[in-house]
C-alpha atoms as a PDB file:
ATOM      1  CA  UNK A   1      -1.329  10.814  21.043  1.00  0.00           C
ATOM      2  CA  UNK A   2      -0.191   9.182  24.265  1.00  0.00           C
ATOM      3  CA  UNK A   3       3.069   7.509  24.525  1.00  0.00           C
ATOM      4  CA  UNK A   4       1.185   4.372  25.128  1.00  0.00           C
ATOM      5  CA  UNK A   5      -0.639   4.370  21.673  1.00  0.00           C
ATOM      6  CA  UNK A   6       2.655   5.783  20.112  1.00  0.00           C
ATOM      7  CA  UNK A   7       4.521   2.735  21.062  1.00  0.00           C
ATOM      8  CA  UNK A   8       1.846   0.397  19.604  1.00  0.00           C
ATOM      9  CA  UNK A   9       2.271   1.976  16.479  1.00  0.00           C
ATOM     10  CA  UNK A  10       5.872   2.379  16.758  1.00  0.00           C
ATOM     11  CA  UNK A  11       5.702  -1.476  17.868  1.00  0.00           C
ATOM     12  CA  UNK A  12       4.498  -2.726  14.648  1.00  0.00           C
ATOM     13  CA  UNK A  13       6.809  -1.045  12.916  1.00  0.00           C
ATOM     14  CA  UNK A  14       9.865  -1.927  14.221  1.00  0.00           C
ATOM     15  CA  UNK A  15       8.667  -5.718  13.996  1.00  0.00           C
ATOM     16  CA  UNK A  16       8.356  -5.871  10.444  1.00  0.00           C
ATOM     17  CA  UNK A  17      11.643  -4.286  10.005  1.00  0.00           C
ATOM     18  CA  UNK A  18      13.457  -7.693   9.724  1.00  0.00           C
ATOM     19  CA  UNK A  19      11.089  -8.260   6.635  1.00  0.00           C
ATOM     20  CA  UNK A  20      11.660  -5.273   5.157  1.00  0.00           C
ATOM     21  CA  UNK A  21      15.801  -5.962   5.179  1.00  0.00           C
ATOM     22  CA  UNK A  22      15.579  -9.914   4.155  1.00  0.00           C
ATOM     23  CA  UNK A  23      13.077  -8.025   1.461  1.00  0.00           C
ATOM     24  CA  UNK A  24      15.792  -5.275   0.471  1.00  0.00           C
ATOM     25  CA  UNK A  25      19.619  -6.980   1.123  1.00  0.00           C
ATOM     26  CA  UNK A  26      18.867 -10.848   0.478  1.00  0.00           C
ATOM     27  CA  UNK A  27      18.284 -11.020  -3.489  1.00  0.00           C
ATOM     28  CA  UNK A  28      20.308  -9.062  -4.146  1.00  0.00           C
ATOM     29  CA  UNK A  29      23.293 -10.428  -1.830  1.00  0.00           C
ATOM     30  CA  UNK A  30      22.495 -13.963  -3.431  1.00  0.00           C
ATOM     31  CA  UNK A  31      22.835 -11.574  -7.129  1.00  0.00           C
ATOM     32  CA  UNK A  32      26.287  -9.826  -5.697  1.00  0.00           C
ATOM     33  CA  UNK A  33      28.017 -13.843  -5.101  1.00  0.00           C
ATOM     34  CA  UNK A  34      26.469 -14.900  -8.034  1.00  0.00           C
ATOM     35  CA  UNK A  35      28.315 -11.952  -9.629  1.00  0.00           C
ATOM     36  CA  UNK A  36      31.469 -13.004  -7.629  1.00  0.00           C
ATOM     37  CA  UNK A  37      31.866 -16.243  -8.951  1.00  0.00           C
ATOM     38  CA  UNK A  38      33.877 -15.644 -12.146  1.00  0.00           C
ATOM     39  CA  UNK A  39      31.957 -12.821 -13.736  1.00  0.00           C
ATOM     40  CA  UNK A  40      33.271  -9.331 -14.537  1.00  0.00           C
ATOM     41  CA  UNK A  41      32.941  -7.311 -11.143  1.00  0.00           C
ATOM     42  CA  UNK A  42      31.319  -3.982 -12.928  1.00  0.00           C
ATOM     43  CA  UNK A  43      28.003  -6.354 -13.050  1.00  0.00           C
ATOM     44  CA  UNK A  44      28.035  -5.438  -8.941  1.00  0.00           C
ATOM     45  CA  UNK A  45      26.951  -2.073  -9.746  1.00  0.00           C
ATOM     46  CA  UNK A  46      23.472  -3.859 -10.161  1.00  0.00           C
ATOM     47  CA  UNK A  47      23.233  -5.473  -7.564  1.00  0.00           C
ATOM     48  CA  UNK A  48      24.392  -2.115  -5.128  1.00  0.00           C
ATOM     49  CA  UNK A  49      21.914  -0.196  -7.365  1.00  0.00           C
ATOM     50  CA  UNK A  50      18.721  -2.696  -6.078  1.00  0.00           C
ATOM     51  CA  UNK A  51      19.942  -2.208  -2.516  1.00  0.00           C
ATOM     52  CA  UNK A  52      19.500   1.347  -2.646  1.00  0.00           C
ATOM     53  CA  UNK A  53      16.221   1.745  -4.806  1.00  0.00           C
ATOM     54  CA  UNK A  54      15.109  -0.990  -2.089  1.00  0.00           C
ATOM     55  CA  UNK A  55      16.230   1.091   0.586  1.00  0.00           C
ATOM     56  CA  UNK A  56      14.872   3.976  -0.554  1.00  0.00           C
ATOM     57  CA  UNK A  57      11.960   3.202  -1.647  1.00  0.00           C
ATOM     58  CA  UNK A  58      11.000   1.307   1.826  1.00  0.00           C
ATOM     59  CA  UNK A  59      12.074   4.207   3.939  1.00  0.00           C
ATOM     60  CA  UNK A  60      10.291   6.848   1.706  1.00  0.00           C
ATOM     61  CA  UNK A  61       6.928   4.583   2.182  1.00  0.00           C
ATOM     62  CA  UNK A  62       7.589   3.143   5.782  1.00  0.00           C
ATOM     63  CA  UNK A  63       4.071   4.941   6.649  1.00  0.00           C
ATOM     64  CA  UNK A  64       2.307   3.555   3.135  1.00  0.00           C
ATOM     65  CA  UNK A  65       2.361  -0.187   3.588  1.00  0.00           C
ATOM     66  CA  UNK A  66      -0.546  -0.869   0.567  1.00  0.00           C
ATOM     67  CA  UNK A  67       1.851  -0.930  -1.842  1.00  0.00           C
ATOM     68  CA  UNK A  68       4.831  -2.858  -0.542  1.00  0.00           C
ATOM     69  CA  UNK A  69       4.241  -6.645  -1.817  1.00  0.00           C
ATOM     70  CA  UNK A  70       4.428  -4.952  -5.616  1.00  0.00           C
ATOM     71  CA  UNK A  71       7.497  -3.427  -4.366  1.00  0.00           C
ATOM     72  CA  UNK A  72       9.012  -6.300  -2.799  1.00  0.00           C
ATOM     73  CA  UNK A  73       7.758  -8.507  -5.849  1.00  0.00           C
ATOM     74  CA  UNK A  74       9.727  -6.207  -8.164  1.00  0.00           C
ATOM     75  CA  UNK A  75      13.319  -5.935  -6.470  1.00  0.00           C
ATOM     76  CA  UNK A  76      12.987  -9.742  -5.672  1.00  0.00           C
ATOM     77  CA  UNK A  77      12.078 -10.488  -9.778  1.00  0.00           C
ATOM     78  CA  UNK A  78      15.005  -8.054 -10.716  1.00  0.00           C
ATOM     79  CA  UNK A  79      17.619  -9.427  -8.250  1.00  0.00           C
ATOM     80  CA  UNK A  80      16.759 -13.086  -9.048  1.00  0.00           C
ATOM     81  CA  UNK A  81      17.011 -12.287 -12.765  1.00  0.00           C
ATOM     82  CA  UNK A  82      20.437 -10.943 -12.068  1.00  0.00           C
ATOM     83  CA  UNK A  83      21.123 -13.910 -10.112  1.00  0.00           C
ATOM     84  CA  UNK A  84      20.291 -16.216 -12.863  1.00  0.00           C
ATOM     85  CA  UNK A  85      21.960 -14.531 -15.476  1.00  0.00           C
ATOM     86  CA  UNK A  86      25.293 -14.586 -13.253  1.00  0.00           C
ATOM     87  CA  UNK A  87      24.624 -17.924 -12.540  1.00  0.00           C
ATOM     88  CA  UNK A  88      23.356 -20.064 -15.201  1.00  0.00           C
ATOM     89  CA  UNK A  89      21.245 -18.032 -18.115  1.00  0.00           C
ATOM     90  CA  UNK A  90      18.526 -20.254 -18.293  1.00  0.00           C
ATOM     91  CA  UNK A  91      17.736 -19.769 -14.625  1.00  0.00           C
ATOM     92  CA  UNK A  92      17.166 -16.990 -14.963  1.00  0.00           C
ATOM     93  CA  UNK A  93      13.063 -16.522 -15.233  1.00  0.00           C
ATOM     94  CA  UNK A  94      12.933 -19.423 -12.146  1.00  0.00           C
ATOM     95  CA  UNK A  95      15.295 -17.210  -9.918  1.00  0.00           C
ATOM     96  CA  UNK A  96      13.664 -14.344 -10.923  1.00  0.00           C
ATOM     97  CA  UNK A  97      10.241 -15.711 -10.088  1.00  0.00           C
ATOM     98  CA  UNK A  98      11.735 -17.503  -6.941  1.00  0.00           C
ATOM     99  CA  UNK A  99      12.745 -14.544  -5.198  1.00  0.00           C
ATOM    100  CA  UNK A 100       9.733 -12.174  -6.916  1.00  0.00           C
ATOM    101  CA  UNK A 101       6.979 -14.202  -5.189  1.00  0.00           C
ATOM    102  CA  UNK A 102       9.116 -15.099  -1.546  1.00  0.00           C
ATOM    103  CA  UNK A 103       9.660 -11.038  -1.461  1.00  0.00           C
ATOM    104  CA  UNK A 104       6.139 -10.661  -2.581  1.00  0.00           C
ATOM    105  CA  UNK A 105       4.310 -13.016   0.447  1.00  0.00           C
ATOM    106  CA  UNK A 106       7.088 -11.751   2.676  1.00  0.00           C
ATOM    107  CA  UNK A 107       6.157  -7.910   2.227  1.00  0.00           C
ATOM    108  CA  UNK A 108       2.551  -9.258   2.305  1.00  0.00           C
ATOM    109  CA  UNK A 109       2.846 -10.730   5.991  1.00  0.00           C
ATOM    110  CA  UNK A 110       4.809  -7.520   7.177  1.00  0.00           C
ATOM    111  CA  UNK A 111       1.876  -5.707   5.977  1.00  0.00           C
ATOM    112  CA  UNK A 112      -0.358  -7.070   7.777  1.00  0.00           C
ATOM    113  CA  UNK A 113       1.594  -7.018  11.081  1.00  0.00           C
ATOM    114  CA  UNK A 114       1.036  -3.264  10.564  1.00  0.00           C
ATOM    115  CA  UNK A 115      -2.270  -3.189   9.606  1.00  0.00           C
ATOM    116  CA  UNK A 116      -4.262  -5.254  11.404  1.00  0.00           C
ATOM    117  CA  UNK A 117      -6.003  -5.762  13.362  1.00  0.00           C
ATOM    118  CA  UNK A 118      -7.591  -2.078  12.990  1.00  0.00           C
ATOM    119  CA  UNK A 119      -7.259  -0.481  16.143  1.00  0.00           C
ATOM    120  CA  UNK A 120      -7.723   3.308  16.942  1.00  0.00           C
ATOM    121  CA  UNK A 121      -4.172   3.644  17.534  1.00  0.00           C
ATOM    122  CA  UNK A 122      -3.578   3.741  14.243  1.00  0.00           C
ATOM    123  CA  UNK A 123      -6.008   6.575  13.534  1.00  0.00           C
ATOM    124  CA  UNK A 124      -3.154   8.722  15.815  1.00  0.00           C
ATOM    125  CA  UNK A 125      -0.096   7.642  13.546  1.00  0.00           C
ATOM    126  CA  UNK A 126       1.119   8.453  10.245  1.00  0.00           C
ATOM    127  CA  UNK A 127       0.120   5.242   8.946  1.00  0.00           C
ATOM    128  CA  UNK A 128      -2.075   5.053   5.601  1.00  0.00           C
ATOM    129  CA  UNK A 129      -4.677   2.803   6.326  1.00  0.00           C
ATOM    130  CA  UNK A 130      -6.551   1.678   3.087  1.00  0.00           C
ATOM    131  CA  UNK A 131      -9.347  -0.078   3.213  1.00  0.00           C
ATOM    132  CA  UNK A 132     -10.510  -2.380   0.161  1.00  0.00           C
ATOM    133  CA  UNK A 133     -14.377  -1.766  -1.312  1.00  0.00           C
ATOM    134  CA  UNK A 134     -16.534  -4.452  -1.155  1.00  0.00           C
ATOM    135  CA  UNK A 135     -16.712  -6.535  -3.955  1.00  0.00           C
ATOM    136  CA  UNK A 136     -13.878  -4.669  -5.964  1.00  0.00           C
ATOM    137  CA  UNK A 137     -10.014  -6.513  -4.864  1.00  0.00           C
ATOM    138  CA  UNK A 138      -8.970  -2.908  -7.273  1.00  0.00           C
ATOM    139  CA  UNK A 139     -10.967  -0.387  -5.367  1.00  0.00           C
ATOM    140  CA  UNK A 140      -9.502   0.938  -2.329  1.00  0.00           C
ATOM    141  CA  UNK A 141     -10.138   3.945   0.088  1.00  0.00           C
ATOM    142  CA  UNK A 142      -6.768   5.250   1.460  1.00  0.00           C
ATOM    143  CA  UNK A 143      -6.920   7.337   4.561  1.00  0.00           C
ATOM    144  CA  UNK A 144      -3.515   9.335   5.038  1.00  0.00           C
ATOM    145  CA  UNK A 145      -2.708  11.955   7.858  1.00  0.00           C
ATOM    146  CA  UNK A 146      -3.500  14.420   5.399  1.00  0.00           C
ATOM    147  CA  UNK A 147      -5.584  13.025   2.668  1.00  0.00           C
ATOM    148  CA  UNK A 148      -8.162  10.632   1.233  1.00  0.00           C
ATOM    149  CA  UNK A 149      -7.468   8.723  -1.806  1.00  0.00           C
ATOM    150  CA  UNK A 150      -9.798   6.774  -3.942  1.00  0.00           C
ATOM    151  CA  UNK A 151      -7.171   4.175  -5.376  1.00  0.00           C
ATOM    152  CA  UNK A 152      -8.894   2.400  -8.935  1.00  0.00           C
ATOM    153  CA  UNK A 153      -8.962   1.808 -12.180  1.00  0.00           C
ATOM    154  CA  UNK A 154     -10.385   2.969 -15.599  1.00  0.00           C
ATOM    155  CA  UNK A 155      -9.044   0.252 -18.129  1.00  0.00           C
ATOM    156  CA  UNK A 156      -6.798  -2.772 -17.216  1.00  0.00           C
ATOM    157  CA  UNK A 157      -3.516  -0.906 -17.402  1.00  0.00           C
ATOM    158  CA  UNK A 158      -5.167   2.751 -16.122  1.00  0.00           C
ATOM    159  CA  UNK A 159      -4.299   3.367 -13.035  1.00  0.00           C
ATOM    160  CA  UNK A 160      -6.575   6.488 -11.425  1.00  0.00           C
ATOM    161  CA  UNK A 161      -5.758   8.167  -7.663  1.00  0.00           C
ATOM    162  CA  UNK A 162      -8.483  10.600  -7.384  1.00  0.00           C
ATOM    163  CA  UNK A 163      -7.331  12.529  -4.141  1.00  0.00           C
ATOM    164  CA  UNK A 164      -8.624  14.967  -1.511  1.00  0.00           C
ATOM    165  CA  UNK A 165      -6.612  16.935   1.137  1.00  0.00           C
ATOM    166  CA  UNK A 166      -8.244  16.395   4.454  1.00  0.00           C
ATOM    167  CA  UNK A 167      -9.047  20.466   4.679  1.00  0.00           C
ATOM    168  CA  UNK A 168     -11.711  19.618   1.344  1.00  0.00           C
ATOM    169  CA  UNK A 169     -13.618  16.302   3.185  1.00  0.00           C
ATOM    170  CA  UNK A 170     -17.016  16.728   4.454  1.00  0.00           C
ATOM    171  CA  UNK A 171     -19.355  14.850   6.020  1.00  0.00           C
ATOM    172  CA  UNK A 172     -18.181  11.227   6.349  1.00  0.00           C
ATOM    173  CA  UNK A 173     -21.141   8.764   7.813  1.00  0.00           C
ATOM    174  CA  UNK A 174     -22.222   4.989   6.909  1.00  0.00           C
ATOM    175  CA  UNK A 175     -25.452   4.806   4.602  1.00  0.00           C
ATOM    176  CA  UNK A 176     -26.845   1.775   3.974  1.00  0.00           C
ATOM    177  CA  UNK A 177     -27.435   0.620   0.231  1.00  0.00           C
ATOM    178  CA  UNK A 178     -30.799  -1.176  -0.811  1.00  0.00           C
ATOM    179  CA  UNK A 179     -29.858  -1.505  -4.515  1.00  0.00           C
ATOM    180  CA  UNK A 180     -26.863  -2.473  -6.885  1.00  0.00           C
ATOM    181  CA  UNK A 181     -25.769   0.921  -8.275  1.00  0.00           C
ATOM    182  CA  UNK A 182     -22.853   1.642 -10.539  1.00  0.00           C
ATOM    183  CA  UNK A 183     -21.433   5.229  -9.724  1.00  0.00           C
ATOM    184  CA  UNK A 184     -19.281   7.544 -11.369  1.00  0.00           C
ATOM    185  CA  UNK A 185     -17.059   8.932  -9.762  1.00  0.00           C
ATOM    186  CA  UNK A 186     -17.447  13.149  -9.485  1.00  0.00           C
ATOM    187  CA  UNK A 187     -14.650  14.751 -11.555  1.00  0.00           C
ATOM    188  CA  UNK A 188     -13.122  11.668 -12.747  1.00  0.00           C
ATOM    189  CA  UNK A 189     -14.682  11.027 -15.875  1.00  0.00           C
ATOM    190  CA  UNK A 190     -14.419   7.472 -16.803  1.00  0.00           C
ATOM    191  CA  UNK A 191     -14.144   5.696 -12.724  1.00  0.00           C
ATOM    192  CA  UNK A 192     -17.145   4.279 -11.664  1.00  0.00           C
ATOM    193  CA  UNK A 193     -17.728   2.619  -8.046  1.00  0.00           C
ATOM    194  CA  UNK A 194     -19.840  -0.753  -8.031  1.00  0.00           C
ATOM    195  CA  UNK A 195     -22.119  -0.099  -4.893  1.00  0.00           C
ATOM    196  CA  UNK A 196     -23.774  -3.511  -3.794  1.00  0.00           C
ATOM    197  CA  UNK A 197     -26.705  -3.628  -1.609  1.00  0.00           C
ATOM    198  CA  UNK A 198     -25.427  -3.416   2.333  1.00  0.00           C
ATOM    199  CA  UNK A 199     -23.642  -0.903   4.318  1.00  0.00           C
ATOM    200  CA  UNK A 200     -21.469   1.626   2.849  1.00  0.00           C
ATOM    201  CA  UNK A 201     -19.298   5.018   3.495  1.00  0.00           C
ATOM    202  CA  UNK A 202     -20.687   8.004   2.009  1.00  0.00           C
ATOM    203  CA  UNK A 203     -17.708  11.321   1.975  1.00  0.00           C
ATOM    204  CA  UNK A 204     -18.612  14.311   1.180  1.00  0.00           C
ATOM    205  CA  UNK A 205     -15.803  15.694  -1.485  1.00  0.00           C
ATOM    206  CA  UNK A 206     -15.744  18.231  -4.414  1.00  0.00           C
ATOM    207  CA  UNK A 207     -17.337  18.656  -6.455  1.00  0.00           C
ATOM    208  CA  UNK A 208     -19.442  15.526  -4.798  1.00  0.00           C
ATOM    209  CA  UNK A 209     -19.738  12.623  -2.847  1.00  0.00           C
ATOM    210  CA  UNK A 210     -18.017   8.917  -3.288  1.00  0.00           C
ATOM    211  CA  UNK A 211     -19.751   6.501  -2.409  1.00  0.00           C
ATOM    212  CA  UNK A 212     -17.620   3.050  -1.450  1.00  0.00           C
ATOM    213  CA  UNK A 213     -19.246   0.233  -0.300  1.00  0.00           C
ATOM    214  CA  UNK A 214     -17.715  -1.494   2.880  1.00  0.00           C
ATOM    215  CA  UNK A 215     -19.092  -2.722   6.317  1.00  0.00           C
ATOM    216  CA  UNK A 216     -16.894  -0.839   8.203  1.00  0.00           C
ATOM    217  CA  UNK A 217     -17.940   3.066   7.583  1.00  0.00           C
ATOM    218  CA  UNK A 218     -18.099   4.180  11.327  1.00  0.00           C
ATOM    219  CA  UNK A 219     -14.859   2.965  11.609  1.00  0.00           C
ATOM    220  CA  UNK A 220     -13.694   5.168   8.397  1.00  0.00           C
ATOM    221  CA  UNK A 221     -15.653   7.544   9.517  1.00  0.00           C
ATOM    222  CA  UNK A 222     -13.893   8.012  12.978  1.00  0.00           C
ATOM    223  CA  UNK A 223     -10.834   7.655  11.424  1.00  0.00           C
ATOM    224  CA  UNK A 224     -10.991  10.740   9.081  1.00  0.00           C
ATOM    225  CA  UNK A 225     -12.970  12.753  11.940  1.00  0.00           C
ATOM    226  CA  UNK A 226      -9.469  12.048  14.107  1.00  0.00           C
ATOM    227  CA  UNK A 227      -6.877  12.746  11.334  1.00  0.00           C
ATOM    228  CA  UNK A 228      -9.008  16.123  10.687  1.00  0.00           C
ATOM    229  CA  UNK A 229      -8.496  16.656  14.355  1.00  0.00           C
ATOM    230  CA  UNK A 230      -5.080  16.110  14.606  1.00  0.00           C
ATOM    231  CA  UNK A 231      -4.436  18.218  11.406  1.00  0.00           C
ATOM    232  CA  UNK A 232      -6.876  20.861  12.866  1.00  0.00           C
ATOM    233  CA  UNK A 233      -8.704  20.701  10.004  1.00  0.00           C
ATOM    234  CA  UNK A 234     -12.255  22.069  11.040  1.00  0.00           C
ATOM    235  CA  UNK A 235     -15.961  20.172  10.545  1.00  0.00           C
END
């Protein structure tokens, strides 16, 4: 990758780092005064413990950006539940709330400064790029540096991450669809894939193929093909 298209990347990134510190110190700075104002101090150590699950947790996933609004939702909810408690008890769930959904749309934004618009730049970064199935808001392909992940669900609390190293992808090529189809999903029993009539991306995978409907396959497609190249991952 060219210096050029490594400071695009690298651009992004440092932009939404403001977000991702209002996301990790604020709450729980507003939770540490809170704590200040006439409570015992050994309630700080929660507070200090949300900065550093915040700060770890964004730094391990800087290059995974799907998941941060949960994230973000969660130390915001905890922090303003803290900050309610210290406060005034019954504040509590509307602190908690407050800060859980202005972490949550902030973390959402910062995604999307990273993620789009698509460009092949990212294809030459470390960046997981998911992209969301047709159709399905719980069905998403995830394209890593060094992996594929099909990103669903079996039941409405089963979370399933069916997941290929990029040495085990095949072929990778848009199909189009002409029927509505529900597909299993090889090797993982209860997942089936919705396939609606329109364009789709078929990967070859063992012990199969998935099959994820989306318009933008080439794009997928070129994207694995380069993150196969850069890993020098053959075919």
């Amino acid at each position: 990758m060219s210096t050029a298209e490594r400071g695009l990347v690298d651009a992004r990134l440092r932009a939404v780092r403001p977000h991702l510190v209002l996301i990790v110190l604020v709450g729980p700075l507003l939770a540490a005064g809170a704590t200040l104002l006439g409570n015992p101090l050994p309630y700080l150590v929660i507070p200090l413990v949300l900065v550093l699950a915040g700060a770890w947790y964004f730094r391990s996933r800087l290059m995974r950006p799907r998941r941060w609004p949960v994230a973000a939702a969660v130390l915001g909810g905890l922090a303003g539940l803290h900050l309610g408690a210290m406060a005034l008890w019954p504040l509590s769930p509307v602190t908690g709330a407050a800060l859980g959904t202005a972490g949550y749309f902030l973390a959402v934004d910062a995604r999307r400064r990273v993620l789009e618009p698509y460009t092949p730049e990212l294809a030459d970064s470390r960046v997981e790029v998911p992209w969301q199935a047709r159709g399905d808001r719980g069905l998403h392909l995830l394209v890593a540096h060094d992996r594929i992940t099909l990103a669903g669900s079996r039941g409405r609390f089963r979370l399933v991450r069916p997941m290929v190293a990029l040495s085990g992808v095949g072929a990778v090529e848009q199909i189009l669809v002409a029927r509505r189809a529900t597909l299993e999903v090889p090797g993982v029993g209860e997942l089936r894939v919705t396939v609606t009539p329109g364009p789709a991306v078929r990967i070859t995978v063992p012990p199969g193929q998935w099959i994820v409907p989306t318009d933008h396959g080439r794009e997928i497609a070129r994207l694995v093909a380069r993150r196969k190249e850069l890993a020098g991952v053959e075919g």
